[in-house]
N, C-alpha and C. Protein backbone atom coordinates (compact mmCIF):
# COMPACT_ATOMS: atom_id res chain seq x y z
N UNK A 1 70.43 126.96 115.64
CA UNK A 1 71.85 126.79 115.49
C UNK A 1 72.46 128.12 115.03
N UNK A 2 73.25 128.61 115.61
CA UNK A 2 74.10 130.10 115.15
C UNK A 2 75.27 129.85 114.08
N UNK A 3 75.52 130.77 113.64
CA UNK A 3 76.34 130.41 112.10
C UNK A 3 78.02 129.83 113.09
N UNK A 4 78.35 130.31 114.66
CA UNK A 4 79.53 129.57 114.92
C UNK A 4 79.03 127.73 115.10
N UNK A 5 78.17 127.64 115.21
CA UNK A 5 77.68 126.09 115.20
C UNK A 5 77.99 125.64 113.81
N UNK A 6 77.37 126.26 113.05
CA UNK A 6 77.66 125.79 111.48
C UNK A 6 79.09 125.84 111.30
N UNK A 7 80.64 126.44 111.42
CA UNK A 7 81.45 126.43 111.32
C UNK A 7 82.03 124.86 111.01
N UNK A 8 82.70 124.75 110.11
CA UNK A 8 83.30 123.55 109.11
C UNK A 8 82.17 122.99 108.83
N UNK A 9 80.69 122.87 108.69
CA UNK A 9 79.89 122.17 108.57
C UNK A 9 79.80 121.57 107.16
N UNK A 10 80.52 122.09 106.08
CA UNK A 10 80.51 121.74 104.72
C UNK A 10 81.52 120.98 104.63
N UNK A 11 82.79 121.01 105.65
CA UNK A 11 84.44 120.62 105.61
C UNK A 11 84.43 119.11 105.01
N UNK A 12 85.17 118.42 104.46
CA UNK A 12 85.28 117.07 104.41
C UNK A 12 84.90 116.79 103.05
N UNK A 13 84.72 115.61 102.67
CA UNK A 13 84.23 114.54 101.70
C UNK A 13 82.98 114.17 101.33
N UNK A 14 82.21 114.73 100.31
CA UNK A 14 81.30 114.71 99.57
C UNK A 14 80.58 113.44 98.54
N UNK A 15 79.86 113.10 98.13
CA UNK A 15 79.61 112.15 97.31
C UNK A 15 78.53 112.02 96.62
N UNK A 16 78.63 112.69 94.65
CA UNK A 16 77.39 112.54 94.52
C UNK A 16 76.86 112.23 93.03
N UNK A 17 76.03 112.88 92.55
CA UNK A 17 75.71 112.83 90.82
C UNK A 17 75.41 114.26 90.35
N UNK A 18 75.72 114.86 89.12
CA UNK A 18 75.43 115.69 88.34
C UNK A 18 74.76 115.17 86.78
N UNK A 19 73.49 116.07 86.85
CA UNK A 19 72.93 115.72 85.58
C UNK A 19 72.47 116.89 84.93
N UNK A 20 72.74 116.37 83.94
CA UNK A 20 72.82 117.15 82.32
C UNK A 20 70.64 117.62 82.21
N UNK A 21 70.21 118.59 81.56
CA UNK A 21 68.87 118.85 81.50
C UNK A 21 68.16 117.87 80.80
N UNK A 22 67.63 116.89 81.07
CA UNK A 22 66.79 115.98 80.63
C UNK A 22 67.40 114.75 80.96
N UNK A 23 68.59 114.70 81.63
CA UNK A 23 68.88 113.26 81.77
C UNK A 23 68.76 112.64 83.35
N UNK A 24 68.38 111.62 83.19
CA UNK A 24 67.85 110.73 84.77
C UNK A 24 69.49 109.76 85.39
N UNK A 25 70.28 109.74 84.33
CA UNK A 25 71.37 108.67 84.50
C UNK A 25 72.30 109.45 85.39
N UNK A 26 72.93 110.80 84.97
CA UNK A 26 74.10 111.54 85.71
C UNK A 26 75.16 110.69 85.26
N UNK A 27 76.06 111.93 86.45
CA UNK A 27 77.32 111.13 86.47
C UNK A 27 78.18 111.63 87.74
N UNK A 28 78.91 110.07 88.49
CA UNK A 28 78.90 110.20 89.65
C UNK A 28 80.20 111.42 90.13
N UNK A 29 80.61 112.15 91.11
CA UNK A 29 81.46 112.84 91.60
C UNK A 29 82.07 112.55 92.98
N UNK A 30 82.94 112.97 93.08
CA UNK A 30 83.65 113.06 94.43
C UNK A 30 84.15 114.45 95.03
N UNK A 31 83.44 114.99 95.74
CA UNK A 31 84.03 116.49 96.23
C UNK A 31 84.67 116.72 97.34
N UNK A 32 86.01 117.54 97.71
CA UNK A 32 86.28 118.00 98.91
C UNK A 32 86.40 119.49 99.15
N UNK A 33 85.84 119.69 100.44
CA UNK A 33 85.28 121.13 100.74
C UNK A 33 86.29 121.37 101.88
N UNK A 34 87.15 122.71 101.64
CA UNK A 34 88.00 123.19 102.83
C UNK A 34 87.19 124.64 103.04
N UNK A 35 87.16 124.77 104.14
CA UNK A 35 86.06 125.65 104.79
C UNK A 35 87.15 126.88 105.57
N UNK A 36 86.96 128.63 105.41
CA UNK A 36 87.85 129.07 105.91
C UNK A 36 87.00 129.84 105.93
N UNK A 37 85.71 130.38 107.32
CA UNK A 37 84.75 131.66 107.33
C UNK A 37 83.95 130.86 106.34
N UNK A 38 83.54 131.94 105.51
CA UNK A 38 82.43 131.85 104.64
C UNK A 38 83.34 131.64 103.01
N UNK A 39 84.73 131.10 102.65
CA UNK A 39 85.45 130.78 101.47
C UNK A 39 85.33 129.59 101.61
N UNK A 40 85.36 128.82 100.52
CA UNK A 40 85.42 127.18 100.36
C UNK A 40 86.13 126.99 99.30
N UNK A 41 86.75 125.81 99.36
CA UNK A 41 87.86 126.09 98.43
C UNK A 41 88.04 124.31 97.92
N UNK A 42 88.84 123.47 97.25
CA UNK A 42 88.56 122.37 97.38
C UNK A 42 89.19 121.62 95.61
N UNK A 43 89.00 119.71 95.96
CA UNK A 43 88.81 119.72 94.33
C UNK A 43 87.72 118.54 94.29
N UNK A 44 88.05 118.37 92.99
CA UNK A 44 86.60 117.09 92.51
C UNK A 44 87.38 116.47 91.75
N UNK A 45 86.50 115.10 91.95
CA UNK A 45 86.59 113.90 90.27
C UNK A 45 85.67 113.72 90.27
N UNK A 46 85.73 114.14 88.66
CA UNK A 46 84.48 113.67 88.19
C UNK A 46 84.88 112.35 87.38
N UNK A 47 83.87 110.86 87.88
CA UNK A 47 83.72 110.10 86.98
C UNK A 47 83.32 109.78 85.63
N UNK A 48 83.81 110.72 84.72
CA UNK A 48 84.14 110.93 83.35
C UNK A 48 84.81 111.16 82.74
N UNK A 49 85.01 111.44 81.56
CA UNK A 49 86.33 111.84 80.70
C UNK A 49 86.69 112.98 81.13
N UNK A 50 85.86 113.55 82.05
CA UNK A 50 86.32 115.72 82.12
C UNK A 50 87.60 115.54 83.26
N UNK A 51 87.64 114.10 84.49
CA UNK A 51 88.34 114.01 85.90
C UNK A 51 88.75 114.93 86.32
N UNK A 52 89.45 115.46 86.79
CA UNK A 52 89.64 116.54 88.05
C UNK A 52 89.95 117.90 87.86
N UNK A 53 88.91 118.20 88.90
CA UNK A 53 88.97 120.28 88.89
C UNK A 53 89.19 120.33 90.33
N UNK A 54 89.50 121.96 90.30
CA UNK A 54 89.68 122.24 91.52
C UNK A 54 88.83 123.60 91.46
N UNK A 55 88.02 124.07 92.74
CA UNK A 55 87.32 125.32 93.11
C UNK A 55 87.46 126.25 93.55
N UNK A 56 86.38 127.35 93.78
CA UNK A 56 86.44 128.27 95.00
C UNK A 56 85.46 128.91 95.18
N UNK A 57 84.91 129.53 96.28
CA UNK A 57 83.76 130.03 95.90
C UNK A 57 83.32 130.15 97.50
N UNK A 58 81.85 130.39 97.83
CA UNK A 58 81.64 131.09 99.18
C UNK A 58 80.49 129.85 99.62
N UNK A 59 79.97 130.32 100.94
CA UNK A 59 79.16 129.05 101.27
C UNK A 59 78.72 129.99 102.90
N UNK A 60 77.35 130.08 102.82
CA UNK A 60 76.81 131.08 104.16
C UNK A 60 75.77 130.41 103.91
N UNK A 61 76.17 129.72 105.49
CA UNK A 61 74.63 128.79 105.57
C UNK A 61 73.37 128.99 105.30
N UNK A 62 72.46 128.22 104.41
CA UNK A 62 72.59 127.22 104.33
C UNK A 62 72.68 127.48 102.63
N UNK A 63 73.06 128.35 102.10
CA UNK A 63 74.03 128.70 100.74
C UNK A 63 74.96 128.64 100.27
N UNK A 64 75.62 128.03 98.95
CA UNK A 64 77.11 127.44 98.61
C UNK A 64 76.58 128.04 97.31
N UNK A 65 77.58 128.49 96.89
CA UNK A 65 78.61 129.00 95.12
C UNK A 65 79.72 128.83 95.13
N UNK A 66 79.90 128.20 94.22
CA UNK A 66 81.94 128.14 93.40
C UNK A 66 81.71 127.70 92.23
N UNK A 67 83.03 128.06 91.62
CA UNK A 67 83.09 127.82 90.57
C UNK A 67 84.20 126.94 90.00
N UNK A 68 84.13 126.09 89.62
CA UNK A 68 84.68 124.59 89.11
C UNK A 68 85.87 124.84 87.33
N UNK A 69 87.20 124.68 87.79
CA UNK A 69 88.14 124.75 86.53
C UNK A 69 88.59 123.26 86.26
N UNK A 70 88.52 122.85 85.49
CA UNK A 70 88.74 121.15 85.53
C UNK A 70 90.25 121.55 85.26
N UNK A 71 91.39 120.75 85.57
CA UNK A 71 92.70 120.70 85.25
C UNK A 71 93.10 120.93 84.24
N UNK A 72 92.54 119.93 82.83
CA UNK A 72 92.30 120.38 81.61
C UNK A 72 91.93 121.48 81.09
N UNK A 73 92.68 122.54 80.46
CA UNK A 73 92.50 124.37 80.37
C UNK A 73 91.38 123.98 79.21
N UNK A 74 91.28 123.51 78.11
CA UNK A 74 90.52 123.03 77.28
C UNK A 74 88.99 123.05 77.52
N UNK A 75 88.57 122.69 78.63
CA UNK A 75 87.37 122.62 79.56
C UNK A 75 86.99 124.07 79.93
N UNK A 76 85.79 124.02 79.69
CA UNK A 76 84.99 125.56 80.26
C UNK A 76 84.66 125.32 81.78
N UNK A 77 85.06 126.71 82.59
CA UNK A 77 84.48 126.77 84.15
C UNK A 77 83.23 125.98 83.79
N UNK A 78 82.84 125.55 85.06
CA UNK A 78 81.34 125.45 85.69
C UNK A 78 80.65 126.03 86.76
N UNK A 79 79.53 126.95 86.90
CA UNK A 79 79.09 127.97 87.77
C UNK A 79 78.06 126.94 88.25
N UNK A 80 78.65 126.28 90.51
CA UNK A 80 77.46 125.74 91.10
C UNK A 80 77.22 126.39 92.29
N UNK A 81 75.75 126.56 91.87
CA UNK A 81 75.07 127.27 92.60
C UNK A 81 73.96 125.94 93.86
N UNK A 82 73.81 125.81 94.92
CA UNK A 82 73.14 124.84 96.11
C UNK A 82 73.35 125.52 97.20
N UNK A 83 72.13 124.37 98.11
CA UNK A 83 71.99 124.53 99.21
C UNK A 83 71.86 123.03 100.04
N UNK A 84 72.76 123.98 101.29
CA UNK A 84 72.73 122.67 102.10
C UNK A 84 71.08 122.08 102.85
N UNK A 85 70.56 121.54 103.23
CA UNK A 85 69.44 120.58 103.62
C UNK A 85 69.63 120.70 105.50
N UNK A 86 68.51 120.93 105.96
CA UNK A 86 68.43 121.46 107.59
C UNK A 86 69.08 119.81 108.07
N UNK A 87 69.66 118.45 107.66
CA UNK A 87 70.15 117.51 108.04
C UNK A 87 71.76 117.89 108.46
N UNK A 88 72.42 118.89 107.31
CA UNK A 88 73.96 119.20 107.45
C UNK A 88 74.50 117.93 106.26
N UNK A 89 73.76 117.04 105.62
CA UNK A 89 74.67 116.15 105.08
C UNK A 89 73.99 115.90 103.71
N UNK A 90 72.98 116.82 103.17
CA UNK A 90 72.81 116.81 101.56
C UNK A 90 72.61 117.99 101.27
N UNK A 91 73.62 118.23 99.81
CA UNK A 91 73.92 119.42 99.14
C UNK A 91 72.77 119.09 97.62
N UNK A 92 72.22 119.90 97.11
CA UNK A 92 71.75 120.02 95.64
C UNK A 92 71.72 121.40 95.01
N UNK A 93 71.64 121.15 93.80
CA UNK A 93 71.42 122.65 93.52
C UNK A 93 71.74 122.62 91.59
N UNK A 94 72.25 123.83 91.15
CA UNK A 94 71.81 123.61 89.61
C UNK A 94 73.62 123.98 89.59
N UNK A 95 73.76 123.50 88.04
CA UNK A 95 74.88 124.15 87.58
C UNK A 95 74.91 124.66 86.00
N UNK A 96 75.85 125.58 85.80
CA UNK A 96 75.73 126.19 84.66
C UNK A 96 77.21 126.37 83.85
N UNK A 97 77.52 126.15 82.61
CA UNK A 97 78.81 125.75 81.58
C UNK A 97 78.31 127.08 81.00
N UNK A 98 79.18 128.50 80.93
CA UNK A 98 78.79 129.18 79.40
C UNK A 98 79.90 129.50 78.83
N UNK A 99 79.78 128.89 77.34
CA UNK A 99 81.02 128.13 77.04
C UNK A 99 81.74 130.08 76.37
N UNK A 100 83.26 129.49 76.73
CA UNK A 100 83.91 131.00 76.04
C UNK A 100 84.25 130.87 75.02
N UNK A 101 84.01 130.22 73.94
CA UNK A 101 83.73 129.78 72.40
C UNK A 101 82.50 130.80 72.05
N UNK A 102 82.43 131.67 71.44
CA UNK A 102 81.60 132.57 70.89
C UNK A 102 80.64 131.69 70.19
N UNK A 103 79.30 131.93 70.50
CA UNK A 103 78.47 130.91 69.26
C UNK A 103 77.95 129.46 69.96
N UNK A 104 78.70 129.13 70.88
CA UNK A 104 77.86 127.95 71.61
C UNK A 104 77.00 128.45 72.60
N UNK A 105 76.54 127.37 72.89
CA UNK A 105 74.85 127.72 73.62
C UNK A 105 75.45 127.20 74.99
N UNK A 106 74.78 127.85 76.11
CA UNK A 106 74.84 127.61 77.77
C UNK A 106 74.55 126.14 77.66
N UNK A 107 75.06 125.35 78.94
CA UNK A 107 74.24 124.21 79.25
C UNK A 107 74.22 124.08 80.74
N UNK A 108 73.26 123.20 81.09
CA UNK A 108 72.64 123.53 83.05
C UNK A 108 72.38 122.15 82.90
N UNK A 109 72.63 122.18 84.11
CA UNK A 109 71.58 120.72 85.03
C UNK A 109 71.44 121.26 86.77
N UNK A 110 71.39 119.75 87.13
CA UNK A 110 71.26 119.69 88.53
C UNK A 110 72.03 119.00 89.02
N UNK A 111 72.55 118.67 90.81
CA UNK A 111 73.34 118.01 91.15
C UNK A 111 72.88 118.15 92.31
N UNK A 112 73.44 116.90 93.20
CA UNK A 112 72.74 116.50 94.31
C UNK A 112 74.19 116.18 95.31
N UNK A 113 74.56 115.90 96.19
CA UNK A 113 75.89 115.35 97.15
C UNK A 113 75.15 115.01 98.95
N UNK A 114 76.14 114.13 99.15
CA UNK A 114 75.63 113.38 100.53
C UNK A 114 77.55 113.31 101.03
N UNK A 115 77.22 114.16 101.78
CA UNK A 115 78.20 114.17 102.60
C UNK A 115 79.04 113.14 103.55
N UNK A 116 80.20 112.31 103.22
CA UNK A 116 80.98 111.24 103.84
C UNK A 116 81.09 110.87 104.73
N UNK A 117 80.10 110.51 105.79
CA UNK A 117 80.47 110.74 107.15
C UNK A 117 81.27 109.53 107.92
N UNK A 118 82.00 108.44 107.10
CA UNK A 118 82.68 107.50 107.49
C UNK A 118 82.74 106.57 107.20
N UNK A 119 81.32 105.54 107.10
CA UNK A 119 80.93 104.56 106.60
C UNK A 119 81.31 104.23 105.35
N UNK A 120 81.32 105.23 104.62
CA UNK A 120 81.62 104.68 103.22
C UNK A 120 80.13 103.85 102.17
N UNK A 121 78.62 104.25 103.18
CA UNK A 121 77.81 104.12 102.41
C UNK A 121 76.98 104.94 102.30
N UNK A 122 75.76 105.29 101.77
CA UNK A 122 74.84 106.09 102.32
C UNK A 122 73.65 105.50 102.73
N UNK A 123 72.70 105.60 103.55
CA UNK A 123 71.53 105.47 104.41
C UNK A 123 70.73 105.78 102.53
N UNK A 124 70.13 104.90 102.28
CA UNK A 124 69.24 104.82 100.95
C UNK A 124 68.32 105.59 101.36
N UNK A 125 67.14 105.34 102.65
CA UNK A 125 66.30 105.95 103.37
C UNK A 125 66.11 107.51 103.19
N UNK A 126 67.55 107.74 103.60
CA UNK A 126 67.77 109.22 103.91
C UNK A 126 67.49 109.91 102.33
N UNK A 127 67.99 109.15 101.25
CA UNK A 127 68.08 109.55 99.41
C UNK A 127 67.27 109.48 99.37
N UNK A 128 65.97 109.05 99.50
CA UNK A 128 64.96 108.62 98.35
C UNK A 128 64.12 110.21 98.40
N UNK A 129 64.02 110.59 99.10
CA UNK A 129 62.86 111.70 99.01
C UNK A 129 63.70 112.30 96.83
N UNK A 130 64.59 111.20 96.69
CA UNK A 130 65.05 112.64 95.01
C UNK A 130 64.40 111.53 94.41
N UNK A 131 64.28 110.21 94.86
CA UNK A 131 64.26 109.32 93.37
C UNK A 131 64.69 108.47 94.00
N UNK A 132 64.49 107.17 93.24
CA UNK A 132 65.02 105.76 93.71
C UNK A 132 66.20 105.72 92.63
N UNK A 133 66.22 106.16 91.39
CA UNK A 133 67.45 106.39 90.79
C UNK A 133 68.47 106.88 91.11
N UNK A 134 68.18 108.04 91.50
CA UNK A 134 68.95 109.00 92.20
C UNK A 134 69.49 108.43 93.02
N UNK A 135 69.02 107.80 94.39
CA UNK A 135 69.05 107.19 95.43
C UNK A 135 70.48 105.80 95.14
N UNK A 136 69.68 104.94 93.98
CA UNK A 136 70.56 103.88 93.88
C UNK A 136 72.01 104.16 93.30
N UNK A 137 72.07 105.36 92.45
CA UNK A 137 73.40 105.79 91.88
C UNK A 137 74.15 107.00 92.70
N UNK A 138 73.87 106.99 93.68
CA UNK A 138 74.94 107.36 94.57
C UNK A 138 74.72 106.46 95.42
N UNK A 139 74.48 105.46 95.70
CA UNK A 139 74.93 104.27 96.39
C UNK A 139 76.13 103.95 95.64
N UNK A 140 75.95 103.49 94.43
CA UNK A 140 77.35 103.09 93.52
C UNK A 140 77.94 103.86 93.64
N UNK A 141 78.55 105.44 93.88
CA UNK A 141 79.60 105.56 93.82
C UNK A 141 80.48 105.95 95.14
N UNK A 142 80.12 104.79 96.22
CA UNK A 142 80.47 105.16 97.56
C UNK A 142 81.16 104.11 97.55
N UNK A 143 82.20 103.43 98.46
CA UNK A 143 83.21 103.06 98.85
C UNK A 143 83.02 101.82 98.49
């Protein structure tokens, strides 16, 4: 596939979990990716008290970075770093908080996304290679 094949291949509606370093539970998200070249641009909800940021950041197949400002100025960026999966429709990868409060400590996890392709569910099948946890909690947070 040549990178004009890949063109909008990230575009659209996302769906997934982010977790904290040691935790199996997460917490679910909703992402949208506007695709312009190799800029991506976009926002999120997050299903938590933090709800909605908006991004920006680059994405050269099969590589994505941006960086995440929640609406709330109060809230520290988030630096996510993933890659897309030779399918085109799962994103994972790590993320990183370093807080601009002098004196607090970094915090990271991981995060996973399955890309919207209409249905409004996801193929469980297709999840499990992360976990059956994993798997079942982004089932919940699909349509």
């Amino acid at each position: 596939m040549t990178q004009d094949d890949r063109a909008n291949i990230l575009a659209g509606t996302w769906r997934g979990r982010y977790f904290y370093s040691g935790d199996t539970t997460g917490n679910a998200f909703e992402i949208f990716f506007a695709e312009a070249g190799e800029t991506i641009e976009g926002n999120i909800v997050d299903d938590s008290q933090f709800g909605e940021a908006n991004f920006s950041g680059t994405f050269k197949y099969p590589n994505l970075n941006f960086i995440k400002h929640y609406i709330n100025p109060e809230l520290d960026p988030v630096e996510y770093t993933g890659t897309m999966d030779e399918d085109h429709l799962t994103l994972h990868g790590m993320w990183f908080i370093n807080p601009q409060v002098p004196g607090l400590k970094s915090i990271h996890g991981t995060w996973i996304a399955r890309k919207d392709v209409g249905s409004g569910q996801y193929k469980i099948q297709q999840i499990n290679e992360y976990g059956d946890t994993n798997a079942k909690e982004i089932n919940k947070c699909s349509k």
